[in-house]
N, C-alpha and C. Protein backbone atom coordinates (compact mmCIF):
# COMPACT_ATOMS: atom_id res chain seq x y z
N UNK A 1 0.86 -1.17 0.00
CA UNK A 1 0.00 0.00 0.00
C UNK A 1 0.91 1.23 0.00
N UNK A 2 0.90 2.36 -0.88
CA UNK A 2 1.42 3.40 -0.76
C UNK A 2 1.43 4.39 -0.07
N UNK A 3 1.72 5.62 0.31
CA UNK A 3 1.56 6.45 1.30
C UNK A 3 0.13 7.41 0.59
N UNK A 4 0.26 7.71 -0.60
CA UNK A 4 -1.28 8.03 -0.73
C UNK A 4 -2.55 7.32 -1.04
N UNK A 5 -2.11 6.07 -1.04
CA UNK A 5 -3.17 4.99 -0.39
C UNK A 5 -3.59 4.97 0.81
N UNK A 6 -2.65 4.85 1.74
CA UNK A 6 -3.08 5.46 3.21
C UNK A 6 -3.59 6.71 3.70
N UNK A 7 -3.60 7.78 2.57
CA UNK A 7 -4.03 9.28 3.08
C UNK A 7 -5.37 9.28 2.56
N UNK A 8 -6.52 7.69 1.79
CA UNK A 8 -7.44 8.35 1.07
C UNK A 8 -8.09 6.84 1.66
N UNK A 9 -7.23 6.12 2.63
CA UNK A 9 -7.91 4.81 3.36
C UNK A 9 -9.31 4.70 3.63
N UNK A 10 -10.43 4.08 3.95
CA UNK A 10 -11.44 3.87 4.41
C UNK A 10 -11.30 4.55 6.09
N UNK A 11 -12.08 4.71 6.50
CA UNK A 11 -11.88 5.46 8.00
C UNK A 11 -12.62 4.21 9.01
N UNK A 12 -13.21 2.93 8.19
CA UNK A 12 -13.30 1.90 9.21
C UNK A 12 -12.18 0.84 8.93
N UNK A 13 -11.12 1.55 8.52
CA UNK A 13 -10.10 0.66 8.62
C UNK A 13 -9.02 0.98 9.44
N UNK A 14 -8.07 0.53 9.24
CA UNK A 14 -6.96 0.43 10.34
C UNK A 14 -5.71 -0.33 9.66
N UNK A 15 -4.45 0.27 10.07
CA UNK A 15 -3.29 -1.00 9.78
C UNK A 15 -2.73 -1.42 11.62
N UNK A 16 -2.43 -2.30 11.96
CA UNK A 16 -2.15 -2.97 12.75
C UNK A 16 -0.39 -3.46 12.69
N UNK A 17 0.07 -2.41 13.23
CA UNK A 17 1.64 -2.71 13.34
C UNK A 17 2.26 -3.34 14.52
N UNK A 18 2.79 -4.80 14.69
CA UNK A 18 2.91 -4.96 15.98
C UNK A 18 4.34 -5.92 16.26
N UNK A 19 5.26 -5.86 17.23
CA UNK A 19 6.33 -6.36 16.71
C UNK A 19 6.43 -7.84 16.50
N UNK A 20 7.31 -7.91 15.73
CA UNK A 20 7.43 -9.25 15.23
C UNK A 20 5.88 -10.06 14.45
N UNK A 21 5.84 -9.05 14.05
CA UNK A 21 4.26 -9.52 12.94
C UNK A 21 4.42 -8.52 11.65
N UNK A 22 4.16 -9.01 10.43
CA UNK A 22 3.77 -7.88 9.39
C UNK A 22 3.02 -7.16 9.54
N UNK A 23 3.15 -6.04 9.14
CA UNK A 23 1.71 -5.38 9.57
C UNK A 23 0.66 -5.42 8.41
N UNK A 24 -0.41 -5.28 9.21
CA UNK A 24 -1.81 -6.14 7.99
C UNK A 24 -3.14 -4.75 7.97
N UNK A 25 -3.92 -5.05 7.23
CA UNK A 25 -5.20 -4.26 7.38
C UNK A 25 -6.27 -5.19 8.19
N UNK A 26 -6.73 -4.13 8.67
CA UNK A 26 -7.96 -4.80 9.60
C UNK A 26 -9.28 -3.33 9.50
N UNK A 27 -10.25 -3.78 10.16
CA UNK A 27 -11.41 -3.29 10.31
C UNK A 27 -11.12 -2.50 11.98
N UNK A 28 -12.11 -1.10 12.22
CA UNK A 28 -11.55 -0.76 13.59
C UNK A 28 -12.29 -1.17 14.35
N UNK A 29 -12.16 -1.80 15.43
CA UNK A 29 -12.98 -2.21 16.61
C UNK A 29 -14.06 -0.84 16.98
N UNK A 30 -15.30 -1.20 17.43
CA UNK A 30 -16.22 -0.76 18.36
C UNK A 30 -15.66 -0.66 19.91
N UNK A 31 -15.02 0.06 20.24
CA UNK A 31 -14.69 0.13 22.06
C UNK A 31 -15.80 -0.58 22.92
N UNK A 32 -17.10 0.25 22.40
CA UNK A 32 -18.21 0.33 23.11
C UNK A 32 -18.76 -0.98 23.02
N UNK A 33 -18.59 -1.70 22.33
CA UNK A 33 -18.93 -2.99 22.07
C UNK A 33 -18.27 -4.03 23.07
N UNK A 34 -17.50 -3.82 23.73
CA UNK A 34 -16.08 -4.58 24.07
C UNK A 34 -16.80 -4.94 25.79
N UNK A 35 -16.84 -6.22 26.38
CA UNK A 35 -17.29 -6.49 27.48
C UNK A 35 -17.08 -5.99 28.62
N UNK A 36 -15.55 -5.10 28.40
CA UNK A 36 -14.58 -4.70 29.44
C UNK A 36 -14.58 -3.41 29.21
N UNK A 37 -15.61 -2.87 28.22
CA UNK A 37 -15.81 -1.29 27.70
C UNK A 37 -16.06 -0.63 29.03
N UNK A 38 -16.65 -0.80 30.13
CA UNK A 38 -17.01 -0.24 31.23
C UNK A 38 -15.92 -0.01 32.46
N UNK A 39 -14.68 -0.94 32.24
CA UNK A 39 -13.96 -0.31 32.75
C UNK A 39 -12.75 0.61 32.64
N UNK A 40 -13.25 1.40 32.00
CA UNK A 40 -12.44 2.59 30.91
C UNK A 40 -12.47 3.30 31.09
N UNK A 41 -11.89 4.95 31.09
CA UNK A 41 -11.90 6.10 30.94
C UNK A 41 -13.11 6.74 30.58
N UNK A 42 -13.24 6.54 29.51
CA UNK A 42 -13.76 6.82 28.19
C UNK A 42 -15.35 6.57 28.95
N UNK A 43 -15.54 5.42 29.59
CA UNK A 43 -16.96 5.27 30.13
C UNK A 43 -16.97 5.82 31.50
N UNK A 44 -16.14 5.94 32.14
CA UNK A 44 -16.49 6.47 33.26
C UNK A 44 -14.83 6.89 33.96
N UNK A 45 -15.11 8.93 34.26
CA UNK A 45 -13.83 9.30 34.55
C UNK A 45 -13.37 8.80 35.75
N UNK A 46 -13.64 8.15 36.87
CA UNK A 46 -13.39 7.86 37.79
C UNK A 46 -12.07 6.53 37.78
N UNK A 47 -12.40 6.07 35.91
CA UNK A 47 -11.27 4.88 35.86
C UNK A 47 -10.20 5.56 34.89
N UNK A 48 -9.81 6.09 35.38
CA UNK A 48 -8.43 6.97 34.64
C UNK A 48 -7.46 6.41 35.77
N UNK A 49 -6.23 5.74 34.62
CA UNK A 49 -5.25 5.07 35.21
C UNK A 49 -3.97 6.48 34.84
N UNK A 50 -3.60 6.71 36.06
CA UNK A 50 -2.28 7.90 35.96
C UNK A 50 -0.79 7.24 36.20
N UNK A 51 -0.08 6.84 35.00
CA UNK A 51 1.55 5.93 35.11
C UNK A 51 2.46 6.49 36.30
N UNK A 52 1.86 7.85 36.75
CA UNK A 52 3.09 8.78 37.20
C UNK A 52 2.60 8.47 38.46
N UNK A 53 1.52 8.15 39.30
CA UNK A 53 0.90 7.86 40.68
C UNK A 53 1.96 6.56 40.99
């Protein structure tokens, strides 16, 4: 895939770079969909994980 292949990509897609794997195309996940969506940020500010605490 070229670099202006990637600037004109589908926006429910995704490339998936990860080490020691090629990187591939995929579809983007639903967060909200996700069983463990509730314990997130994103769903509720009270679960904000801070690295520096």
């Amino acid at each position: 895939m070229s670099q202006d292949e990637i600037t004109v990509m589908d926006g429910g897609k995704c490339i998936y770079q990860l080490r020691e794997v090629i990187p591939f195309l995929s579809n983007k996940f639903d967060i909200t969909k996700h069983k463990n969506y509730k314990l997130l940020e994103d769903y509720d500010k009270r679960n904000l994980f801070d690295v520096e605490e």
